[in-house]
C-alpha atoms as a PDB file:
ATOM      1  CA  UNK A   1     169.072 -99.426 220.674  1.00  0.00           C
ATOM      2  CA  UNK A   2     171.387-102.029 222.272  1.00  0.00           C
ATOM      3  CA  UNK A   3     169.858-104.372 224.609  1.00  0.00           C
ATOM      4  CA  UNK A   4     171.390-104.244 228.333  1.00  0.00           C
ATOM      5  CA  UNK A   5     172.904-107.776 229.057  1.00  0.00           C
ATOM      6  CA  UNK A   6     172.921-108.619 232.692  1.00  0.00           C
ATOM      7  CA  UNK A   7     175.025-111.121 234.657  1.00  0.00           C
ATOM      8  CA  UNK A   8     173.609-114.373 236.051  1.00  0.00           C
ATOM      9  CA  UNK A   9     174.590-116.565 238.549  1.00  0.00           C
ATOM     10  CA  UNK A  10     175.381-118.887 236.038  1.00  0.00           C
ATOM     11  CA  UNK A  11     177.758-116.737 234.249  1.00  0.00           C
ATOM     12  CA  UNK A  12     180.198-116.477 237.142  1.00  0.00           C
ATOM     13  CA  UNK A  13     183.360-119.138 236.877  1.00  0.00           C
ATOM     14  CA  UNK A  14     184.335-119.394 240.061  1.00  0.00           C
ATOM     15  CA  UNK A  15     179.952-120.129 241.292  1.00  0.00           C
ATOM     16  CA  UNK A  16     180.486-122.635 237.922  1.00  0.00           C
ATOM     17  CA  UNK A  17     183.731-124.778 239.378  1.00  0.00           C
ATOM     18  CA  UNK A  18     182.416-124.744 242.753  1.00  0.00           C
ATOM     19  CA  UNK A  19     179.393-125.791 242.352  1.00  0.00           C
ATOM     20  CA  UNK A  20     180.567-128.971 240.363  1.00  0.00           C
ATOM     21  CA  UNK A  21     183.214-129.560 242.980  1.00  0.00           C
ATOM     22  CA  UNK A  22     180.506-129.512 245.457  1.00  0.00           C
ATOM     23  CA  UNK A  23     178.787-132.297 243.641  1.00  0.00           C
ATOM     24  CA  UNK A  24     181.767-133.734 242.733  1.00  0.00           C
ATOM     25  CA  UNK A  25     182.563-134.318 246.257  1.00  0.00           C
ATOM     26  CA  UNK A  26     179.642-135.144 247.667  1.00  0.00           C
ATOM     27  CA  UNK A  27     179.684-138.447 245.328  1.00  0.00           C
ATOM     28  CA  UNK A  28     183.207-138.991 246.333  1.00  0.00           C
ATOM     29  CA  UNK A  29     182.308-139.077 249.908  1.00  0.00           C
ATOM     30  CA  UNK A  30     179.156-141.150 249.555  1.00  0.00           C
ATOM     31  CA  UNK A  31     181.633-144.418 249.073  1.00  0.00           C
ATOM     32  CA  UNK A  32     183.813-143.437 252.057  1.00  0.00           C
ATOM     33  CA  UNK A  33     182.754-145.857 255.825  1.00  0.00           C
ATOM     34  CA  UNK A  34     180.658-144.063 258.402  1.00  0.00           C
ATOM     35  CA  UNK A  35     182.975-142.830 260.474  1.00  0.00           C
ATOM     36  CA  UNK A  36     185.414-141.286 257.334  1.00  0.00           C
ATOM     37  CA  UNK A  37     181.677-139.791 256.123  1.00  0.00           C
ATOM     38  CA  UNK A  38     180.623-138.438 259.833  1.00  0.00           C
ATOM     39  CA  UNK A  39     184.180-136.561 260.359  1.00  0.00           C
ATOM     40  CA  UNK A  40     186.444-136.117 257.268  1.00  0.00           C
ATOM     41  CA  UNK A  41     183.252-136.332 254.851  1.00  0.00           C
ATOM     42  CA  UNK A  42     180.708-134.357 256.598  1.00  0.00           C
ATOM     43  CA  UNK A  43     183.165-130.911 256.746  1.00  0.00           C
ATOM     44  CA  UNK A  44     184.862-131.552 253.406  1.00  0.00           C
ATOM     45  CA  UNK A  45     181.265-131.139 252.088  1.00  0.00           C
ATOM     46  CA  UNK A  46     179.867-128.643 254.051  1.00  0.00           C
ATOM     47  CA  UNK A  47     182.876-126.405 253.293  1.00  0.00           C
ATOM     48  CA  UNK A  48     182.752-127.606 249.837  1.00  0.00           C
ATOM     49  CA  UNK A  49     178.374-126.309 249.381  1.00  0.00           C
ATOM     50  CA  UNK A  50     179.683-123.389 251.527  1.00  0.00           C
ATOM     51  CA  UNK A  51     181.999-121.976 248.546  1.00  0.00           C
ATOM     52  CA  UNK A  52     179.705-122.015 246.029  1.00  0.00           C
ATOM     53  CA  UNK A  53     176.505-120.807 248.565  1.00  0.00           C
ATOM     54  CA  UNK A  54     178.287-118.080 249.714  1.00  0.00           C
ATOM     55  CA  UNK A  55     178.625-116.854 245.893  1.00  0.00           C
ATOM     56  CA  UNK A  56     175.260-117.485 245.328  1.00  0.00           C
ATOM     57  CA  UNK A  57     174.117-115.456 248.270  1.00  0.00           C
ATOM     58  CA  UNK A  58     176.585-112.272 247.661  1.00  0.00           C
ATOM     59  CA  UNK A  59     175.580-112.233 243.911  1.00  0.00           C
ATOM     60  CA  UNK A  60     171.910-111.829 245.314  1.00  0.00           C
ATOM     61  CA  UNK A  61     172.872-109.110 247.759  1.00  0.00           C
ATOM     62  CA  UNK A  62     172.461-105.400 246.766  1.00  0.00           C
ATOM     63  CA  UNK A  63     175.606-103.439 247.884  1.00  0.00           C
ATOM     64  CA  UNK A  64     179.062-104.242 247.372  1.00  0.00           C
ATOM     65  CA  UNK A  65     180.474-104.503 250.799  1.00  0.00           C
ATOM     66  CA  UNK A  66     177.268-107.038 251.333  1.00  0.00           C
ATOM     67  CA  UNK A  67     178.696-108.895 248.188  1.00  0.00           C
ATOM     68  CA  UNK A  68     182.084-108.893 248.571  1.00  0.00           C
ATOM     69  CA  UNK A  69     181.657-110.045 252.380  1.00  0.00           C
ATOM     70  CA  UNK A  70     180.064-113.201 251.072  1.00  0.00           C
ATOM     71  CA  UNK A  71     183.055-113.567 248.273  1.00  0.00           C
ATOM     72  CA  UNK A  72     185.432-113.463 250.800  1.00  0.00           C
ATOM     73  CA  UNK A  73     183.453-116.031 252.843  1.00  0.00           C
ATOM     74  CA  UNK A  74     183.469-118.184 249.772  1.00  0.00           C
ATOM     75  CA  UNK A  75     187.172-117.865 249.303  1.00  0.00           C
ATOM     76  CA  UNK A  76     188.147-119.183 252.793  1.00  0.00           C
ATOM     77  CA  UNK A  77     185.294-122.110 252.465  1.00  0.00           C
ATOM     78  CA  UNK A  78     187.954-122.652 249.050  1.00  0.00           C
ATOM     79  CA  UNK A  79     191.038-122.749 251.612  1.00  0.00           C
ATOM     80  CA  UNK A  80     189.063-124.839 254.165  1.00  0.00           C
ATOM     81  CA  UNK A  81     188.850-127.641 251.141  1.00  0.00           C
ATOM     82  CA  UNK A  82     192.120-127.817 250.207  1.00  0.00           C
ATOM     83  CA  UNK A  83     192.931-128.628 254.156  1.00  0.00           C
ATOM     84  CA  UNK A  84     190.254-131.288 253.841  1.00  0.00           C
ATOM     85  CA  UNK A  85     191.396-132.448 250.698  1.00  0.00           C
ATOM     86  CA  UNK A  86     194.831-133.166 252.207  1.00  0.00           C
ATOM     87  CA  UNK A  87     193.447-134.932 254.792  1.00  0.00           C
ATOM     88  CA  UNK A  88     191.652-137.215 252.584  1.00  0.00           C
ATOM     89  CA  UNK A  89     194.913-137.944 250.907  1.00  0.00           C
ATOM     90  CA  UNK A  90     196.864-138.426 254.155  1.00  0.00           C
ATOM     91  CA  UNK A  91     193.885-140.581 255.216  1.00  0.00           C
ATOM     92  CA  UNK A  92     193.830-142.815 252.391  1.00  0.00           C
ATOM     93  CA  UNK A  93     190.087-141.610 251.716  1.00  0.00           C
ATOM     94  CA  UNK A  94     190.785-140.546 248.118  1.00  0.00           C
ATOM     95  CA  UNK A  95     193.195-142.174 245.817  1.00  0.00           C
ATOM     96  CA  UNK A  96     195.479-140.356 243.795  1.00  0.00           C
ATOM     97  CA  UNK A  97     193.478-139.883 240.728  1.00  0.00           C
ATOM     98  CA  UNK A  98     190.292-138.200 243.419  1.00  0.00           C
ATOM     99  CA  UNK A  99     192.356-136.027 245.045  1.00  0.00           C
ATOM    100  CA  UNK A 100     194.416-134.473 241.671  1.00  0.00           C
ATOM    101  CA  UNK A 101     190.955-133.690 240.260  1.00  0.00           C
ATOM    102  CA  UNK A 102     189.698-131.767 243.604  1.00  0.00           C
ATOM    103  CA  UNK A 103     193.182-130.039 243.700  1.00  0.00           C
ATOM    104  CA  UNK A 104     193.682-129.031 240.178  1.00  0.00           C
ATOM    105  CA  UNK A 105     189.718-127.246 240.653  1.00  0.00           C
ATOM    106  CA  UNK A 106     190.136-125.907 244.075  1.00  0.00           C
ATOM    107  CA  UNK A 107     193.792-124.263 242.834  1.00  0.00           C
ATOM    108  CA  UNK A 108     191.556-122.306 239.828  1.00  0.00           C
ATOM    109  CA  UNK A 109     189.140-121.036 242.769  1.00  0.00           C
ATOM    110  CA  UNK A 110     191.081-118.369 244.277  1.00  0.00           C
ATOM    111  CA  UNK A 111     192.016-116.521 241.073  1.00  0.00           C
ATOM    112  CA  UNK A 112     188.563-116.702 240.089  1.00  0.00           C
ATOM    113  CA  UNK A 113     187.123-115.543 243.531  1.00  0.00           C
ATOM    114  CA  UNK A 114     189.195-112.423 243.511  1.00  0.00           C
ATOM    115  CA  UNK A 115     188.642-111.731 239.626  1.00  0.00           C
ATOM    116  CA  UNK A 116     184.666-111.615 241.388  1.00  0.00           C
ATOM    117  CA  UNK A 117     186.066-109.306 243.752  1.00  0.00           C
ATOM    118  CA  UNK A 118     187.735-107.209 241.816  1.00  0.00           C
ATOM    119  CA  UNK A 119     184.773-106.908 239.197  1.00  0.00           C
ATOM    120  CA  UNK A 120     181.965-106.088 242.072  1.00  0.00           C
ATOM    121  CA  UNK A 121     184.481-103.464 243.189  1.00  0.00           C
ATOM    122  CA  UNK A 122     184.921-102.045 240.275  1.00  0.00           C
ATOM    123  CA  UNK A 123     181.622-102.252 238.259  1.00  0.00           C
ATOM    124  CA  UNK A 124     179.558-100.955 241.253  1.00  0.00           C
ATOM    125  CA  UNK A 125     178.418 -98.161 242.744  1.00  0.00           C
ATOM    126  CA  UNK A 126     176.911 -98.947 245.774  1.00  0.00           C
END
């Protein structure tokens, strides 16, 4: 008899990237003045916790519109980085080599997000 494998939240890419972007930056913004930490810094890491929460909390949900409503939260949280991440730049908050890194992983998010999407869709029932 085969054994049933099930998914954890672990298992998921996109909960993976985001939740090391999250941390990522959160140490980034640690170095940044008080005021660049109380405005910029403060929303670029709420919205960064927020993508990877709001996978968290849809993978624990029990029907699929529940889940997929917190996906989609998660992918706008993604789109609300990459406006803080320009900002940063523009700011002169990250340098170049900073803001490339949170780029290159928030540009991987979206596929991955929908790829979630499309598998809860199509793997449940409920």
């Amino acid at each position: 008899m085969e054994e049933k494998k099930f998914l954890k939240l672990n298992d998921i890419e996109s909960y993976k990237i985001s939740f090391r972007l999250s941390n990522h930056i959160w140490d980034v913004v640690l170095n940044w003045s008080h005021i660049a930490q109380n405005t910029v810094g403060e929303q670029f890491i709420t919205a960064a916790d927020s993508v990877s929460a709001n996978i968290a909390e849809g993978f624990g949900r029990y029907g699929k519109k529940d889940k997929i409503k917190f996906y989609r939260i998660s992918y706008a949280s993604a789109m609300e980085c990459l406006d803080w991440n320009e900002k940063s730049r523009v700011r002169k908050l990250l340098n170049e080599e900073q803001y490339n890194f949170i780029f290159n992983e928030l540009q991987k998010l979206p596929k991955s997000i929908n790829s979630l999407i499309k598998y809860t869709n199509e793997k449940l029932t409920l």
